[in-house]
N, C-alpha and C. Protein backbone atom coordinates (compact mmCIF):
# COMPACT_ATOMS: atom_id res chain seq x y z
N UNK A 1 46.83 -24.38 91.17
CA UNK A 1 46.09 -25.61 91.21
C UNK A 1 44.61 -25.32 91.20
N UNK A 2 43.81 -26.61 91.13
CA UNK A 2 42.32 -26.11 90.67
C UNK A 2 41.89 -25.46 92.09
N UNK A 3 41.88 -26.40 92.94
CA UNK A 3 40.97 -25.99 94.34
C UNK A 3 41.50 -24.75 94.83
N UNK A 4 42.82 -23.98 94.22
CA UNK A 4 43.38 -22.20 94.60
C UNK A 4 42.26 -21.78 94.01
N UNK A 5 42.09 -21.78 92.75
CA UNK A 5 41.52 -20.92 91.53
C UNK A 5 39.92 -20.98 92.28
N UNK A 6 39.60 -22.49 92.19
CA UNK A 6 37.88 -22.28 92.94
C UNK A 6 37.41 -21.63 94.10
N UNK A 7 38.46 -21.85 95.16
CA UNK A 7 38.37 -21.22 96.42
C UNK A 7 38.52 -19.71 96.59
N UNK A 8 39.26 -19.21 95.89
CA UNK A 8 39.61 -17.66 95.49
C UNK A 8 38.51 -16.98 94.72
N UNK A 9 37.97 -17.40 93.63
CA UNK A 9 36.53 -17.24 93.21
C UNK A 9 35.78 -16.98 93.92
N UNK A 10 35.66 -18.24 95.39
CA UNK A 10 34.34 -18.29 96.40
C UNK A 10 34.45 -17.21 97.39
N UNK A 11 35.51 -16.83 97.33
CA UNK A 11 35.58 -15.87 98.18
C UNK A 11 34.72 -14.46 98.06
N UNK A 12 34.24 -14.22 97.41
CA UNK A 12 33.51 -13.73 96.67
C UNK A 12 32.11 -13.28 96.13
N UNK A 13 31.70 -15.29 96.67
CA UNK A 13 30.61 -15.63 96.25
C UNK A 13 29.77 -15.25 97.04
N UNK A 14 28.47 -15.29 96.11
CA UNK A 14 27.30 -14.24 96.70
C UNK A 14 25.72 -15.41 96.35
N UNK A 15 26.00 -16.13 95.83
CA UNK A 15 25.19 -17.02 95.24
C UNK A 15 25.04 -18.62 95.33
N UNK A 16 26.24 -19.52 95.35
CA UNK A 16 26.60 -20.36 95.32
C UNK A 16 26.38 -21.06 96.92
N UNK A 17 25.15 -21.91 97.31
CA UNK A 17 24.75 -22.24 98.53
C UNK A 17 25.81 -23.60 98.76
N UNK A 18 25.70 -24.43 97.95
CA UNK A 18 26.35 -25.65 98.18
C UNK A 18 27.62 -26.29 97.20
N UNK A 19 28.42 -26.67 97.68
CA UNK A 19 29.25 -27.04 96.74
C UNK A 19 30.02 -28.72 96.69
N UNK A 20 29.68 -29.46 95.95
CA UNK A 20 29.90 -30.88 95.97
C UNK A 20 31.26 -31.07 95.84
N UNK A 21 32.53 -31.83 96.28
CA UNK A 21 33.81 -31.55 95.85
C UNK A 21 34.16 -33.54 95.77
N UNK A 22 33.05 -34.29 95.96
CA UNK A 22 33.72 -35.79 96.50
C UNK A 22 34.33 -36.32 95.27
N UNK A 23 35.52 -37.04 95.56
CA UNK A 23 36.04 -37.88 94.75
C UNK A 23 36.61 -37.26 93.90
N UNK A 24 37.51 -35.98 94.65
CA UNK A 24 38.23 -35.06 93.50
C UNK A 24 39.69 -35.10 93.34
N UNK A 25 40.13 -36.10 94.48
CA UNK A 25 41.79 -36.13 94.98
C UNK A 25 41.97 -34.71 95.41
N UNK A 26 41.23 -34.14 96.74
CA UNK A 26 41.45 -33.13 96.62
C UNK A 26 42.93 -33.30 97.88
N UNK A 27 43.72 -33.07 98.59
CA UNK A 27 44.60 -33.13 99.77
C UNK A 27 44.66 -31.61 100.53
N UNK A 28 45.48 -32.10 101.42
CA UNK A 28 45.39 -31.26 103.08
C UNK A 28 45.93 -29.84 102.17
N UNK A 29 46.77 -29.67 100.94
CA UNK A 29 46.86 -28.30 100.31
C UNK A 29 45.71 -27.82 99.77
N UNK A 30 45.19 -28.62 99.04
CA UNK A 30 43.76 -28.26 98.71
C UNK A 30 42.48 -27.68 99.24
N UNK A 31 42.71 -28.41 100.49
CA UNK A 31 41.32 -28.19 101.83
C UNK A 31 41.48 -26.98 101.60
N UNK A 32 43.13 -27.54 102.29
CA UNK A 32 43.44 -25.39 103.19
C UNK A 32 43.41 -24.22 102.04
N UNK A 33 43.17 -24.20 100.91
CA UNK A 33 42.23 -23.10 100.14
C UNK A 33 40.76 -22.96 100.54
N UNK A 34 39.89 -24.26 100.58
CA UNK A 34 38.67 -23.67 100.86
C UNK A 34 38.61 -23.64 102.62
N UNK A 35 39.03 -23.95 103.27
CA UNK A 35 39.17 -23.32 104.73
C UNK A 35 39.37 -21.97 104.73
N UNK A 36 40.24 -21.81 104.10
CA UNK A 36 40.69 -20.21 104.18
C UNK A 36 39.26 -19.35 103.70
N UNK A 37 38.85 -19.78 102.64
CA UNK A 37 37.78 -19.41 101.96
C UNK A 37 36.78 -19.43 102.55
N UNK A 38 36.12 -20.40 103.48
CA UNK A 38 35.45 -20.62 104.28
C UNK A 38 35.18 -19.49 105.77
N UNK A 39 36.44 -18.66 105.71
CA UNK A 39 36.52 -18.02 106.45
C UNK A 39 36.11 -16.54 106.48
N UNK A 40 35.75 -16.05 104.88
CA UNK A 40 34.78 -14.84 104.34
C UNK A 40 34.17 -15.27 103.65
N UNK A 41 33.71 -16.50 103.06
CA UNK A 41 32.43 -16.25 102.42
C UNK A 41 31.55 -17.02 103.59
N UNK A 42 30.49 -16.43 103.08
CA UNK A 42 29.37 -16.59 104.41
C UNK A 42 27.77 -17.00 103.78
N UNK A 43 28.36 -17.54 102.06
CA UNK A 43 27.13 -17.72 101.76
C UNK A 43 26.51 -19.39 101.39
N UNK A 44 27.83 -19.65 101.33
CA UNK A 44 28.01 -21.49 101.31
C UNK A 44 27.59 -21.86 102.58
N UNK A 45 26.87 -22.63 102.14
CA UNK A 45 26.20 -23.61 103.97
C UNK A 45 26.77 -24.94 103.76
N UNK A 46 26.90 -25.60 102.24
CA UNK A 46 27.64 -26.76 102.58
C UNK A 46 28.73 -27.34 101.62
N UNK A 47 29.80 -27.81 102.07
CA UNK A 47 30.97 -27.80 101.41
C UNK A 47 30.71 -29.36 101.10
N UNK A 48 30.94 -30.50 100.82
CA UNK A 48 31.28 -31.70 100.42
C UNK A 48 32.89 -31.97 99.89
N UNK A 49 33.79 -32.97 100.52
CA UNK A 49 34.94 -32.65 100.11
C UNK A 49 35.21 -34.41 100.69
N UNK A 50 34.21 -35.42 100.26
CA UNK A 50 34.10 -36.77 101.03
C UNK A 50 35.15 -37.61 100.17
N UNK A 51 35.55 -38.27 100.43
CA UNK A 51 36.18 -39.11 99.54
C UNK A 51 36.87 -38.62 98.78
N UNK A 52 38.05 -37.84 99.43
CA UNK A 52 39.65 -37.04 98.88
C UNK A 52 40.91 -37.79 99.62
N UNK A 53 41.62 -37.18 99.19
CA UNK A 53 43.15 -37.43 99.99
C UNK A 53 43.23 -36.58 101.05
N UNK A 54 42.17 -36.10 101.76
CA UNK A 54 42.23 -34.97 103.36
C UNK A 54 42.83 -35.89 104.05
N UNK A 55 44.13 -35.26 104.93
CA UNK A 55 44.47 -36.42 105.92
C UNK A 55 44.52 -34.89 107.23
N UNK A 56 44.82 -35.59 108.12
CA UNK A 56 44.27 -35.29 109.19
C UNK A 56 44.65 -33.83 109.41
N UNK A 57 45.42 -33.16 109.03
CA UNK A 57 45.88 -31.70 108.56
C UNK A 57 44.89 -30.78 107.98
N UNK A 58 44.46 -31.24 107.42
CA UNK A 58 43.54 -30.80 106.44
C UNK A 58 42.23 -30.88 107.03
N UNK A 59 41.55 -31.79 108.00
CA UNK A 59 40.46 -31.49 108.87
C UNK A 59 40.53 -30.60 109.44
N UNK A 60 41.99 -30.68 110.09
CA UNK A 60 41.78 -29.57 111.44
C UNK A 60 41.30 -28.35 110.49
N UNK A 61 41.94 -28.13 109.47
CA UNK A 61 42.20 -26.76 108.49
C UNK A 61 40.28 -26.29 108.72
N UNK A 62 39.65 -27.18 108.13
CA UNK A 62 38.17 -27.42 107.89
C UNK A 62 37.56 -26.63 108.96
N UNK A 63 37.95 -27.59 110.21
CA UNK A 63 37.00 -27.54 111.43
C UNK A 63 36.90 -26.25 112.32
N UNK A 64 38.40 -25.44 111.98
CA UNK A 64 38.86 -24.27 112.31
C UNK A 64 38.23 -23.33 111.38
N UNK A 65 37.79 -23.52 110.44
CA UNK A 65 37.08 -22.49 109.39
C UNK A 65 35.98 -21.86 109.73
């Protein structure tokens, strides 16, 4: 799925400060790629992911990142 492929990329990333994701249908499978992701890259300061299908699974995923 897309948000595997992007999040797996970011993992990575060395460059990429911010990343806009609103209004992507992204859901609680989706998050939990960039959560995970969120969890070694260290160069993103801000994620945007407003106005998806995140249901409450998928925060926690976030907030734990």
């Amino acid at each position: 799925d897309g948000a595997a492929q992007i999040a797996e990329a970011l993992k990575v990333n060395t460059t990429l400060t911010v990343l806009l994701l609103g209004d992507n249908a992204i859901g609680d499978v989706g998050v939990k790629h960039f959560a995970d992701m969120l969890k070694v890259n260290r160069t993103l300061t801000k994620l945007a992911v407003d106005n998806n299908q995140i249901g409450e699974n998928g925060v926690v995923d976030i907030a734990e990142a």
